[in-house]
C-alpha atoms as a PDB file:
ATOM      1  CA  UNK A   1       9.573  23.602 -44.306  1.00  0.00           C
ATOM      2  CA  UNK A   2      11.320  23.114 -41.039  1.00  0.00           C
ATOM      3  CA  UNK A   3       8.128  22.639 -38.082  1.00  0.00           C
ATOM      4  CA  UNK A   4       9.814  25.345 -36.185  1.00  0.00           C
ATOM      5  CA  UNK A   5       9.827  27.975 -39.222  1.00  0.00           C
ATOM      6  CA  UNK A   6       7.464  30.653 -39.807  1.00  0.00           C
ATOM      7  CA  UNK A   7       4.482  29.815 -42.133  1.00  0.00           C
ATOM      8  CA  UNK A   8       4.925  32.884 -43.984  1.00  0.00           C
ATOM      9  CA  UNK A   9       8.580  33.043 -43.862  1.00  0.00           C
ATOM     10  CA  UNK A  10       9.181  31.849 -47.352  1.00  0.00           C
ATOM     11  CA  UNK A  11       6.402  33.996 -49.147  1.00  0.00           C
ATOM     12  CA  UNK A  12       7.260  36.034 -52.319  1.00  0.00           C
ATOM     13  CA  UNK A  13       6.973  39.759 -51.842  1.00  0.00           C
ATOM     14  CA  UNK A  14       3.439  40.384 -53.436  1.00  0.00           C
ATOM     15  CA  UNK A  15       2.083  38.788 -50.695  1.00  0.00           C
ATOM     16  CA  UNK A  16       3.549  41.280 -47.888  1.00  0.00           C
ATOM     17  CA  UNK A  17       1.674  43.863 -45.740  1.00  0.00           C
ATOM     18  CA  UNK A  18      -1.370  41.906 -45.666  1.00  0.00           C
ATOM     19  CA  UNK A  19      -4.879  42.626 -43.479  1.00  0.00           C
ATOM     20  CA  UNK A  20      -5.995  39.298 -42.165  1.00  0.00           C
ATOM     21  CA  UNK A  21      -9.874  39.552 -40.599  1.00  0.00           C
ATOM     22  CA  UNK A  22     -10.157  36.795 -38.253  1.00  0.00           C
ATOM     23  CA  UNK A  23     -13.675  35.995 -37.946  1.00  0.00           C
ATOM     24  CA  UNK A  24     -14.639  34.132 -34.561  1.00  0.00           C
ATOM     25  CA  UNK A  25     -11.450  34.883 -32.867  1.00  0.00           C
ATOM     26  CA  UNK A  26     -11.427  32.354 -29.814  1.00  0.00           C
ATOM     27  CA  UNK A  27      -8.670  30.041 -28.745  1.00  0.00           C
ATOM     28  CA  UNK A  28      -7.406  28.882 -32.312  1.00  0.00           C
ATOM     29  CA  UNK A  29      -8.484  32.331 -33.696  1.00  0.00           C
ATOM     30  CA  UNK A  30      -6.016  33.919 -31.290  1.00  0.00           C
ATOM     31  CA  UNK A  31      -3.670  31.379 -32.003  1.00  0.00           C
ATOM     32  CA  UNK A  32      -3.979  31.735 -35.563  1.00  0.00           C
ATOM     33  CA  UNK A  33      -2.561  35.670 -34.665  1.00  0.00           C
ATOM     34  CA  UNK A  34       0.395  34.881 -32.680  1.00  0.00           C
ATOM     35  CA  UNK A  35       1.670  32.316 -35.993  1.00  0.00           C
ATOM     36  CA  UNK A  36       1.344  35.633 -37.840  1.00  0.00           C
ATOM     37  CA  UNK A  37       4.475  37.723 -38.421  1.00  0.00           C
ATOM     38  CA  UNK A  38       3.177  41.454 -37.120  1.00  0.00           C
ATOM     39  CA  UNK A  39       6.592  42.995 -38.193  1.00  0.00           C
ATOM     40  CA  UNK A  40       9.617  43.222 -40.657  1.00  0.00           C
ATOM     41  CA  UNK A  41       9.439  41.931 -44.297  1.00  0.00           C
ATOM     42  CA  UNK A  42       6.541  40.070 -44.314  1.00  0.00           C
ATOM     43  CA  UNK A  43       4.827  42.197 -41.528  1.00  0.00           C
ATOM     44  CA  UNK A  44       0.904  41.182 -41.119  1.00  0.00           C
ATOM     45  CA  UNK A  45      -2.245  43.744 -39.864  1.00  0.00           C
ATOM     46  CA  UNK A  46      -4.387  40.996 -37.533  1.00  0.00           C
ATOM     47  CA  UNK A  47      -8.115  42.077 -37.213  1.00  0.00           C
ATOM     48  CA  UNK A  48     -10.473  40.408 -35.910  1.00  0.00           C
ATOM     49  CA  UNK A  49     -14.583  40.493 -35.328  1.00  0.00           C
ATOM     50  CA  UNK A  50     -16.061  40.672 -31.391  1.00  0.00           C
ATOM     51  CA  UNK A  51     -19.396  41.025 -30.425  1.00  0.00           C
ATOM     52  CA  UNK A  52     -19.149  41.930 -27.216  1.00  0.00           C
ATOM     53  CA  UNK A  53     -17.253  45.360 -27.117  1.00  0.00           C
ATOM     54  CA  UNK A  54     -15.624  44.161 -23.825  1.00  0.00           C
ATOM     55  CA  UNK A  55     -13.274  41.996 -25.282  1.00  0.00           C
ATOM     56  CA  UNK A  56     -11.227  44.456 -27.281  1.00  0.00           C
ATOM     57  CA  UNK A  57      -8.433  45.446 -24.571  1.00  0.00           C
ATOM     58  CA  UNK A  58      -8.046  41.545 -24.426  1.00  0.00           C
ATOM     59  CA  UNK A  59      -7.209  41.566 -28.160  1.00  0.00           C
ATOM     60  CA  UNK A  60      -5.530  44.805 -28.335  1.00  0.00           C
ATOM     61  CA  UNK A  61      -3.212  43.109 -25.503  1.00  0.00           C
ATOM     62  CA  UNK A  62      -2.702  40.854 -28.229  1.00  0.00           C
ATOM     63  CA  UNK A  63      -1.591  42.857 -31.234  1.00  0.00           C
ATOM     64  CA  UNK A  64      -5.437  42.107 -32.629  1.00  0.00           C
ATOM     65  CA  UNK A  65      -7.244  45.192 -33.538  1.00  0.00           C
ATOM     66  CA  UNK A  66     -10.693  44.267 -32.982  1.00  0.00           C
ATOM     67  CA  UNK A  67     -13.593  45.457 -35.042  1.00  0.00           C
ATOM     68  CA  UNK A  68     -17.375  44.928 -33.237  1.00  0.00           C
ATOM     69  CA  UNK A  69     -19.832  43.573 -34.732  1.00  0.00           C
ATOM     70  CA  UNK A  70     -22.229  40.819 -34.984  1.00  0.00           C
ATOM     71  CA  UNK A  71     -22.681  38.163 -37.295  1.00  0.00           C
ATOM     72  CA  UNK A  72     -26.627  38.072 -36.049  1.00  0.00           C
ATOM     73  CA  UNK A  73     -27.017  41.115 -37.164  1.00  0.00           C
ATOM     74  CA  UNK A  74     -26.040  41.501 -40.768  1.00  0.00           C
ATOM     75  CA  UNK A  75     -26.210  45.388 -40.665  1.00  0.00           C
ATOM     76  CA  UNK A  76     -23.137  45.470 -38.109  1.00  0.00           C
ATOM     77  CA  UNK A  77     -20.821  43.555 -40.971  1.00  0.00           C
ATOM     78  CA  UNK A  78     -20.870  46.787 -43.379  1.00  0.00           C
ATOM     79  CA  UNK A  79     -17.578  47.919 -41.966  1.00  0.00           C
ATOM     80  CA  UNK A  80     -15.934  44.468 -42.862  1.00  0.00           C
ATOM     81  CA  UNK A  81     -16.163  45.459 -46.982  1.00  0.00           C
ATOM     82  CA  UNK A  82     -12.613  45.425 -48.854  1.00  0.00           C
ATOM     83  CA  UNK A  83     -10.750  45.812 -44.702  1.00  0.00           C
ATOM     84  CA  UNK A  84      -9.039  42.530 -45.262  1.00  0.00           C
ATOM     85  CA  UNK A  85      -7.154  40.691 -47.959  1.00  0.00           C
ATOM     86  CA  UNK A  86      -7.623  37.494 -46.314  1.00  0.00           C
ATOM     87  CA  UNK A  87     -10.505  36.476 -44.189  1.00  0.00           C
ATOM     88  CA  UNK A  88     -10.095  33.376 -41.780  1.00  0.00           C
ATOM     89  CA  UNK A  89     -13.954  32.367 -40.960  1.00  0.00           C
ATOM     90  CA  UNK A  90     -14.239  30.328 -37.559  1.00  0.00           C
ATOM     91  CA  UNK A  91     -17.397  30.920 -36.619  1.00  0.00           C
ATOM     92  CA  UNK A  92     -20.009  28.585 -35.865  1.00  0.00           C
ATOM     93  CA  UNK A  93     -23.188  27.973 -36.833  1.00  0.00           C
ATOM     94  CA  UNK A  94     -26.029  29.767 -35.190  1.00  0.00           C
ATOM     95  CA  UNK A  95     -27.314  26.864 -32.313  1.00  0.00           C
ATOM     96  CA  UNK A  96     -30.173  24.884 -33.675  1.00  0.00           C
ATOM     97  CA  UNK A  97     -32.684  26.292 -31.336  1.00  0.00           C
ATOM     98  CA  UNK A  98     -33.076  29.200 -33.119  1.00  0.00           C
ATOM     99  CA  UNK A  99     -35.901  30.456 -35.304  1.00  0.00           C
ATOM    100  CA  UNK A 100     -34.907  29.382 -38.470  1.00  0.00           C
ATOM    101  CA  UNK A 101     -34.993  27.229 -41.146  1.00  0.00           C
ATOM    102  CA  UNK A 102     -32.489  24.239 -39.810  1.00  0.00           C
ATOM    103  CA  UNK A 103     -30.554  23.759 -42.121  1.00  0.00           C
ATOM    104  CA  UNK A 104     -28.925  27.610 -43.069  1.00  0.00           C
ATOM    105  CA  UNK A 105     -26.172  29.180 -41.229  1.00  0.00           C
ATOM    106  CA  UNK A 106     -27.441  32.430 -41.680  1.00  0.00           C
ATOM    107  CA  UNK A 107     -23.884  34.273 -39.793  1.00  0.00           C
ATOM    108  CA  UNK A 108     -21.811  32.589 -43.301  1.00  0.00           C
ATOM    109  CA  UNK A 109     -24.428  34.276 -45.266  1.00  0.00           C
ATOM    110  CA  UNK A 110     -24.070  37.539 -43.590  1.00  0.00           C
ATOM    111  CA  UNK A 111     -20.269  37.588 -43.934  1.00  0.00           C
ATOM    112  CA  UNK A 112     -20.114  36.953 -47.189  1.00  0.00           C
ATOM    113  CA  UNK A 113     -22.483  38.980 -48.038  1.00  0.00           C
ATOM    114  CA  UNK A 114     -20.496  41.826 -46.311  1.00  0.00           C
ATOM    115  CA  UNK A 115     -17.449  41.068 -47.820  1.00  0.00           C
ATOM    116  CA  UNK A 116     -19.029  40.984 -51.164  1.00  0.00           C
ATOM    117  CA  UNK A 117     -20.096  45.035 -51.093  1.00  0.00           C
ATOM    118  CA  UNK A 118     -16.798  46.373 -51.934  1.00  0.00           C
ATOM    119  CA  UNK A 119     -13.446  44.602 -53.049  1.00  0.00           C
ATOM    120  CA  UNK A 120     -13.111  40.815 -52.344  1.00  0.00           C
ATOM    121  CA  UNK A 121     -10.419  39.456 -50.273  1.00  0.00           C
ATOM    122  CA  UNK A 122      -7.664  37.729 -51.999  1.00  0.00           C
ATOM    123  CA  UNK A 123      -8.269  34.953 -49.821  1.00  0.00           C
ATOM    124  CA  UNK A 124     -11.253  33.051 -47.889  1.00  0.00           C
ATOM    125  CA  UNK A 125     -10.571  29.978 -45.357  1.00  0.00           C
ATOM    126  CA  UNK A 126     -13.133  28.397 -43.909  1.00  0.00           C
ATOM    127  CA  UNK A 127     -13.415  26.271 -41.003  1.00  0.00           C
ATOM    128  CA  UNK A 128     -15.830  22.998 -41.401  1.00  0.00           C
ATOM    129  CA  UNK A 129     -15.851  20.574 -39.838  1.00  0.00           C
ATOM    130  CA  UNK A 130     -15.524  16.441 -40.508  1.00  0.00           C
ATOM    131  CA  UNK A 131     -18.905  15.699 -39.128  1.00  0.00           C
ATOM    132  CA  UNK A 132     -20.266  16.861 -42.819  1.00  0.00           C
ATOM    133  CA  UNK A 133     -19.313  13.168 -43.776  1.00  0.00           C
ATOM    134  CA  UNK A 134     -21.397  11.580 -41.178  1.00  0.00           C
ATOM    135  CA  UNK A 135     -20.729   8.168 -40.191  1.00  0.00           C
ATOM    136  CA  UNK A 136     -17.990   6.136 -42.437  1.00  0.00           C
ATOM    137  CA  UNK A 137     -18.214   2.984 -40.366  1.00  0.00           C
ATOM    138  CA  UNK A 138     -14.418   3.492 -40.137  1.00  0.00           C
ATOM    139  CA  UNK A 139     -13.339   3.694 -43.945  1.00  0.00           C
ATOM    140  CA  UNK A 140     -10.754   6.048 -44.603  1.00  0.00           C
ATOM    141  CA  UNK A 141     -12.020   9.303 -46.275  1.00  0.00           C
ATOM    142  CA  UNK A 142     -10.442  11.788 -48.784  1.00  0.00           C
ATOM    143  CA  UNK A 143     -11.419  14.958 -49.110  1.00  0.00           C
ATOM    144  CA  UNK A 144     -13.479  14.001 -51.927  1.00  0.00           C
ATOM    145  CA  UNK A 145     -16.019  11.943 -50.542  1.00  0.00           C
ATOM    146  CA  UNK A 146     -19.802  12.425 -50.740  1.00  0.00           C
ATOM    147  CA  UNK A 147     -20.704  14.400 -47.756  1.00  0.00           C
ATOM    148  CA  UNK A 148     -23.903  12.978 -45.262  1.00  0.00           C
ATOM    149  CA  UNK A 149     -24.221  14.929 -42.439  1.00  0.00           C
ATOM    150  CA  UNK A 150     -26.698  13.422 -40.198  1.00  0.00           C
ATOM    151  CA  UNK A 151     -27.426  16.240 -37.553  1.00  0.00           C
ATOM    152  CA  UNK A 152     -28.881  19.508 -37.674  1.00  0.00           C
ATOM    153  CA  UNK A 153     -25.587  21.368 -37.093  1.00  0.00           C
ATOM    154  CA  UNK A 154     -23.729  19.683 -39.238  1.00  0.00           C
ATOM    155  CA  UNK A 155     -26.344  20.185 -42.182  1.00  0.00           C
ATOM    156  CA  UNK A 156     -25.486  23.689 -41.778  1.00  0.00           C
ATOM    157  CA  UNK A 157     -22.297  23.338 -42.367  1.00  0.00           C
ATOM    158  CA  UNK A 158     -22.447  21.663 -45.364  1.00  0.00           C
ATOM    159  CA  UNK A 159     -24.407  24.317 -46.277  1.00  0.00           C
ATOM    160  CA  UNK A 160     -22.236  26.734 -45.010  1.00  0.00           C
ATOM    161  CA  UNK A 161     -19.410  24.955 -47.332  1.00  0.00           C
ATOM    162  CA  UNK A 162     -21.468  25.168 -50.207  1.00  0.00           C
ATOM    163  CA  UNK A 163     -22.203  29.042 -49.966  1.00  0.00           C
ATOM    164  CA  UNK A 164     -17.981  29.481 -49.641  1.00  0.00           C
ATOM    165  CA  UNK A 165     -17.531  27.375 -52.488  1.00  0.00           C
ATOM    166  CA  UNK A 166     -20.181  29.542 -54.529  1.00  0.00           C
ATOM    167  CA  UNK A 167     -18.158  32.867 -53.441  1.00  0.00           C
ATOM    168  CA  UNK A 168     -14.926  31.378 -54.472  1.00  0.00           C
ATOM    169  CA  UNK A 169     -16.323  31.400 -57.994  1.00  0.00           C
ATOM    170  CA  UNK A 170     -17.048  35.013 -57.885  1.00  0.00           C
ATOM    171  CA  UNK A 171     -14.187  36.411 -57.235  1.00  0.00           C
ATOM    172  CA  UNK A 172     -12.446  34.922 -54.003  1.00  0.00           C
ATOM    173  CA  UNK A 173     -10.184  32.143 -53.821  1.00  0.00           C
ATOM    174  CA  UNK A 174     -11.928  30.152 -51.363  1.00  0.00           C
ATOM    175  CA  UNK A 175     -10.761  27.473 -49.464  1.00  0.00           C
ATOM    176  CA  UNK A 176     -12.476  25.035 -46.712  1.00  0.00           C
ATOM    177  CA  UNK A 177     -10.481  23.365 -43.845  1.00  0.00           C
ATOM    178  CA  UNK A 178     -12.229  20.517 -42.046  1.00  0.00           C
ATOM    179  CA  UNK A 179     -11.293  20.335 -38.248  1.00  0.00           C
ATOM    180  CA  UNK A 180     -11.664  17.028 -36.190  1.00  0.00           C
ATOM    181  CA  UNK A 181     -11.490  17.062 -32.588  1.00  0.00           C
ATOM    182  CA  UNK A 182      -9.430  19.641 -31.358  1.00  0.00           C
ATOM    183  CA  UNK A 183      -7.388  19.801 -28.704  1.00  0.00           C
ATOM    184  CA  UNK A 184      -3.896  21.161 -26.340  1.00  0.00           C
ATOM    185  CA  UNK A 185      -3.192  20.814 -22.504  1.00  0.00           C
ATOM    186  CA  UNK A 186      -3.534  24.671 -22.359  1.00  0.00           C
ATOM    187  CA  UNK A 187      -6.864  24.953 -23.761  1.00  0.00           C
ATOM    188  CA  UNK A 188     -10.074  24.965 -21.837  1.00  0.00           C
ATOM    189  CA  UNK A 189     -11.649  21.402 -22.357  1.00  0.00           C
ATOM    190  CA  UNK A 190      -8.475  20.451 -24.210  1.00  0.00           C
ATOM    191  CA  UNK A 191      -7.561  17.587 -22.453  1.00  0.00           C
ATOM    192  CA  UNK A 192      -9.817  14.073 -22.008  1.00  0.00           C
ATOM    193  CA  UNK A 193      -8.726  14.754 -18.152  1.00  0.00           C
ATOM    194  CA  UNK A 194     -12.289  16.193 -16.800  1.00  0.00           C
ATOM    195  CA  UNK A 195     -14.217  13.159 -18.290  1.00  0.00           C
ATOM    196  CA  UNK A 196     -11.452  10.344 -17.221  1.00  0.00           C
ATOM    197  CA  UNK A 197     -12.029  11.753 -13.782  1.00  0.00           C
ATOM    198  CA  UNK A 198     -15.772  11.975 -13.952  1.00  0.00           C
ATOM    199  CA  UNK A 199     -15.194   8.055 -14.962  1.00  0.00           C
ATOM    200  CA  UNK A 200     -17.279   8.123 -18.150  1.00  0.00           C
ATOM    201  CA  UNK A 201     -17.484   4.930 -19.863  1.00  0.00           C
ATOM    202  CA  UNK A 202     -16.202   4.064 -23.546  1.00  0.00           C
ATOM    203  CA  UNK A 203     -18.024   1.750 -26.011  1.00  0.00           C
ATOM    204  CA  UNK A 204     -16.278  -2.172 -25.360  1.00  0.00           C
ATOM    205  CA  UNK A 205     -13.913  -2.454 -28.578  1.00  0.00           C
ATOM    206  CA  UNK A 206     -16.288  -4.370 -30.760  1.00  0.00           C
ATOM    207  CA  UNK A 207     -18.649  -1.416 -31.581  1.00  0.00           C
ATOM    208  CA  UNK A 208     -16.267   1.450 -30.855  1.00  0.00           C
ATOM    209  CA  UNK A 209     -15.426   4.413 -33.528  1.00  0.00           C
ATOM    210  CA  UNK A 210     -12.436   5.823 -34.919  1.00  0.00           C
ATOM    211  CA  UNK A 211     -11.863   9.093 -34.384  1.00  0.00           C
ATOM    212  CA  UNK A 212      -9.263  11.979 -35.473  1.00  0.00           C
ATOM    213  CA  UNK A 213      -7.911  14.511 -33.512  1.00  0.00           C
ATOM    214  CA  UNK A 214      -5.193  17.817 -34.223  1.00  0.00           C
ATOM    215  CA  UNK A 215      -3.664  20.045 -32.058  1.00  0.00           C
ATOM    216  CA  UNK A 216      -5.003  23.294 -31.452  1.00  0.00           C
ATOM    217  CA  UNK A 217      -1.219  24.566 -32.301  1.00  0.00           C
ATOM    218  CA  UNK A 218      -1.008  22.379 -35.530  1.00  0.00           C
ATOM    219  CA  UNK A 219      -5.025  23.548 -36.595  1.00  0.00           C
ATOM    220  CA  UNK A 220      -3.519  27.385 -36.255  1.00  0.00           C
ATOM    221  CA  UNK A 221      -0.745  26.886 -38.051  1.00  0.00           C
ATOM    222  CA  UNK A 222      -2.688  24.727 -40.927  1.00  0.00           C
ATOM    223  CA  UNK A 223      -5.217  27.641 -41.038  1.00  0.00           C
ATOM    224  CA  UNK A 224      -2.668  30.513 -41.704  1.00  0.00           C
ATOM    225  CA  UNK A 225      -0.560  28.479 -44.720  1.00  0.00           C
ATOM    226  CA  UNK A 226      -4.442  27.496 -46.205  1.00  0.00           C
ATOM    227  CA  UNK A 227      -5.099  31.605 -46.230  1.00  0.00           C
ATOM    228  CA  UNK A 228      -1.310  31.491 -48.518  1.00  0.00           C
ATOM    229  CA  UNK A 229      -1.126  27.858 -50.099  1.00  0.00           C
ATOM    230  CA  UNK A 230      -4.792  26.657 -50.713  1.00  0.00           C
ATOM    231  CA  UNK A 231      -6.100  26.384 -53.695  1.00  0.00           C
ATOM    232  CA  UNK A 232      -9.054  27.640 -55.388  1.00  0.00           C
ATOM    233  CA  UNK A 233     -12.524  25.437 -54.710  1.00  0.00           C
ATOM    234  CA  UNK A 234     -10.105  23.135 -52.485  1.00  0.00           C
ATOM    235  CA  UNK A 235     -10.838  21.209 -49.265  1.00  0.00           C
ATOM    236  CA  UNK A 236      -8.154  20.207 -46.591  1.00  0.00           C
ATOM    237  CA  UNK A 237      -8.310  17.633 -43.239  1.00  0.00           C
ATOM    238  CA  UNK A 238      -6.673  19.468 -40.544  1.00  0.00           C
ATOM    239  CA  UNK A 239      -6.230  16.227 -38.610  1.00  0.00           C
ATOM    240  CA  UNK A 240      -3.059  14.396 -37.036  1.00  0.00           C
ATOM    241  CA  UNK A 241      -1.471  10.866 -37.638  1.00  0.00           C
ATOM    242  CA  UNK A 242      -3.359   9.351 -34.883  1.00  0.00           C
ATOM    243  CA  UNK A 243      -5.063   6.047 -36.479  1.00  0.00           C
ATOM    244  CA  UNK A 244      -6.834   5.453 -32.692  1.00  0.00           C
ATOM    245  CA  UNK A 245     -10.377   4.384 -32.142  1.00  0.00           C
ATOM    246  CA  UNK A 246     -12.101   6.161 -29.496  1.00  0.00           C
ATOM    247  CA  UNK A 247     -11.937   4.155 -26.300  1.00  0.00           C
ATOM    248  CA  UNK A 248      -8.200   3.586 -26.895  1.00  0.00           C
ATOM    249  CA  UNK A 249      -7.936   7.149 -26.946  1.00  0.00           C
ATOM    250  CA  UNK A 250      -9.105   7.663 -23.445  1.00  0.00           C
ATOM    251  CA  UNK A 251      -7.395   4.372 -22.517  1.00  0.00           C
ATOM    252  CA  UNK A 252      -4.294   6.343 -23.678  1.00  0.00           C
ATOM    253  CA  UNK A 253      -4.729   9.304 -21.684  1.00  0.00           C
ATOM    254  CA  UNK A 254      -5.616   7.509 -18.605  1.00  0.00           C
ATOM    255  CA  UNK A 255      -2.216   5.811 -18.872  1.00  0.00           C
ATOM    256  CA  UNK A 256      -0.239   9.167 -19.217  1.00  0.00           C
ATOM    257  CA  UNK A 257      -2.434  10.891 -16.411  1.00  0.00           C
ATOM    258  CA  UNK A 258      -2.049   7.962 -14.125  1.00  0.00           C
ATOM    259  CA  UNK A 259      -5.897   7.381 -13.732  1.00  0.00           C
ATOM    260  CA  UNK A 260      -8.369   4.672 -14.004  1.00  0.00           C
ATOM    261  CA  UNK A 261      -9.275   3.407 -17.843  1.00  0.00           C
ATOM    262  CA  UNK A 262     -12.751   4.284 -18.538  1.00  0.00           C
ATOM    263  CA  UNK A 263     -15.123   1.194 -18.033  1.00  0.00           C
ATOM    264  CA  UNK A 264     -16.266  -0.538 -20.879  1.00  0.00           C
ATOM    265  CA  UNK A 265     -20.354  -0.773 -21.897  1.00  0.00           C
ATOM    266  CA  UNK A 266     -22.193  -1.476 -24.443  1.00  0.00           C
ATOM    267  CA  UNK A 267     -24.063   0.770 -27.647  1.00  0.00           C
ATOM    268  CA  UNK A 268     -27.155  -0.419 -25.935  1.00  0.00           C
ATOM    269  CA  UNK A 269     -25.994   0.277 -22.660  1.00  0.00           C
ATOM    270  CA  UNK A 270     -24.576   3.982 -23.934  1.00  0.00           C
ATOM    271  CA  UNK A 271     -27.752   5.044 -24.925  1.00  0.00           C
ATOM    272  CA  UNK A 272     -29.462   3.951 -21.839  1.00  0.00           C
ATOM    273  CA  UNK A 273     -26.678   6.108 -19.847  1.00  0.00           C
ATOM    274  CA  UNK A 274     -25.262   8.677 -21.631  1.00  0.00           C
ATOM    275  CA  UNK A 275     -26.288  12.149 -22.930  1.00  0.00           C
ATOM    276  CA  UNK A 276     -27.392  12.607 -26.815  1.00  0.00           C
ATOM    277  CA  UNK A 277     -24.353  15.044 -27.313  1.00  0.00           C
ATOM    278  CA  UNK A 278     -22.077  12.637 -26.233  1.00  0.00           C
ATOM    279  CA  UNK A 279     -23.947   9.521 -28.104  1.00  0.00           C
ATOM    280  CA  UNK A 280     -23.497  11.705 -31.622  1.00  0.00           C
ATOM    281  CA  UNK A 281     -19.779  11.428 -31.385  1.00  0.00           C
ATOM    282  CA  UNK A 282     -20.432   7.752 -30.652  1.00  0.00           C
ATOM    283  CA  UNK A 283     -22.047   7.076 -33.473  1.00  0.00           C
ATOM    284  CA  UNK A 284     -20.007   8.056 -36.402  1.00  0.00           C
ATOM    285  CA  UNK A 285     -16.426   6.312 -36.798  1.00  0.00           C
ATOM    286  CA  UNK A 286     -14.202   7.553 -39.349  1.00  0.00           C
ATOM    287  CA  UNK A 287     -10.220   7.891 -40.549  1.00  0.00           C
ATOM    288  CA  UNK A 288      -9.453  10.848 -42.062  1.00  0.00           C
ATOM    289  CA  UNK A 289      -6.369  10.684 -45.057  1.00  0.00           C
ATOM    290  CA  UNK A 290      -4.241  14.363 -44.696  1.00  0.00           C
ATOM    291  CA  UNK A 291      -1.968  13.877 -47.689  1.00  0.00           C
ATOM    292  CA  UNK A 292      -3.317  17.289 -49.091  1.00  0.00           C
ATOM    293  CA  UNK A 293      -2.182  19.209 -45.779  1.00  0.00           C
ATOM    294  CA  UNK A 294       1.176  17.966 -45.985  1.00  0.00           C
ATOM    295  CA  UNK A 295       1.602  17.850 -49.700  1.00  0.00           C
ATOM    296  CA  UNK A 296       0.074  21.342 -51.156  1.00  0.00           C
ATOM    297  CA  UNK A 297       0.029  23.286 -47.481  1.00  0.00           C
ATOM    298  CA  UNK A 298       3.161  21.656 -47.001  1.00  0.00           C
ATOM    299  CA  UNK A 299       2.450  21.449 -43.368  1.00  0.00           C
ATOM    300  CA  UNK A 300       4.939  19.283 -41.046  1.00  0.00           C
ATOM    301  CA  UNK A 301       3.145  18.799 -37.562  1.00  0.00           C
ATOM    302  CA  UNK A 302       4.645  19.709 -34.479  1.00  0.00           C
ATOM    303  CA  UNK A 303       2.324  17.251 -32.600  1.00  0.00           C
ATOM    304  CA  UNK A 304       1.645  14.172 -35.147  1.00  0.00           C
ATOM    305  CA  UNK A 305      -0.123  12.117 -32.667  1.00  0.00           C
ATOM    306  CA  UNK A 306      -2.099  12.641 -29.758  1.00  0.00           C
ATOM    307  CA  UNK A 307       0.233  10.799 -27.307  1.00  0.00           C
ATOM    308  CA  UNK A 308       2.986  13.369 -28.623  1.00  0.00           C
ATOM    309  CA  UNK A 309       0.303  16.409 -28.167  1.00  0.00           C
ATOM    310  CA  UNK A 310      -0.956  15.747 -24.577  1.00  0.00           C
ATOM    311  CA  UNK A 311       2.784  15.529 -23.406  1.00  0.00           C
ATOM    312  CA  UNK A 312       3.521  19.109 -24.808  1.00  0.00           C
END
């Protein structure tokens, strides 16, 4: 499938006039809905869930029709039973602060639960996330290795996974999508430029970490031919080409920005300076295979490396 051609372009005719329920509808939620036809043939009804009432002219703008409710509130969802055929689930996981046990994600529970009251959606995508592996000391994974998450957020969303995979077997052909870092020059926070400029430091090359990366373009577009093409029970990497360990990442960027490389330091001198969010990313190193998303998604990346990406 040529990278420029619709996702849905090539779909057989059963498949037309669908009702796709976008569930956290931020940036790659919204756009997730502009890679969706709205019109002709294979014409597409976008929903999507809000919380917060006041952002439904911004979606309406956008051809989204937005339903409100919240996924803290299970009693909210009822309206979401048998709306949608297909049901994109970005959400994340409640923060770990809250007053419950750690490792649930209560909001996947609610949603399925919802969607489970009257008739089930053809299709169920959810978006993990690669930290469920934990660290891989820089082997390359397939989708079928053991998970070990090894922080509190994560745990939930293996858990999360595992409550998908258990609704896929009732009824719903549920697939799971695990997203890397993500990022685009015109998304908020989607460029390393902020923390080049701030002049944070990068592990020295002997203890650094591999780390993947996709484009927030790519993830949308990987997202909407999992809702058509995944299968049943099956998990995809949403991640570029990019074989790049961490440091050389931001080495990379400084280059193309025409700023300063990031000084080098030490683990021991990391966690002596740097934040704990920061350090978790530190600590796990991993290369993620993505044979599956080009071979049954049959996905061709517009953006297969980051260098490509952060050019535009």
């Amino acid at each position: 499938m040529p990278s420029n051609q619709n996702p849905l372009g090539a779909l057989p005719a059963r498949f037309r006039r669908e009702r796709v329920l976008i569930v956290g509808c931020g940036d790659v939620g919204q756009r997730v809905a502009r890679v969706l036809p709205r019109s002709g043939a294979h014409g597409v009804r976008v929903l999507a869930l809000t919380r917060d009432a006041q952002r439904a002219p911004h979606l309406r703008v956008q051809g989204i029709e937005p339903l409100v409710g919240d996924l803290d509130r299970p009693a909210t969802l009822r309206r979401l039973a048998g709306i949608a055929t297909r049901v994109l689930h970005l959400a994340p996981p409640a923060s770990t602060d809250v007053k419950e046990p750690w490792w649930r994600d209560r909001r996947t529970e609610a949603l399925l639960g919802a969607l489970r009251l009257r008739s089930r959606p053809l299709g169920l995508v959810y978006g993990s996330t690669t930290g469920v592996y934990g660290d891989c000391r820089g082997a390359w994974v397939p989708e079928s290795r053991p998970l070990a998450p090894a922080t509190a957020r994560s745990q939930r969303r293996a858990n999360a996974e595992r409550a998908v995979r258990f609704a896929g077997r009732l009824g719903m052909r549920a697939s799971i999508v695990r997203i890397p870092g993500i990022y685009a020059p015109d998304r908020e926070g989607g460029t390393p430029r902020a923390r080049l400029l701030r002049g944070t430091p990068a592990l020295r090359a002997e203890e650094d970490v591999f780390t993947s990366h996709i484009h927030a373009d790519d993830l949308a577009r990987a997202c909407v031919l999992a809702l058509w093409r995944g299968k049943s029970q099956r998990i995809y990497h949403a991640c570029d080409d990019t074989e790049l360990r961490m440091g050389d990442y931001f080495d990379m960027a400084a280059d193309l920005y025409g700023l300063p490389r990031p000084p080098r330091i030490t683990r021991e001198e990391a966690q002596r300076q740097l934040p704990a969010s920061l350090l978790s990313f530190m600590g796990e190193s991993r290369r993620l295979l993505n044979h599956r998303l080009k071979r049954e998604l049959r996905l061709v990346l517009r953006y297969p490396t980051v260098d490509r990406g952060l050019r535009g």
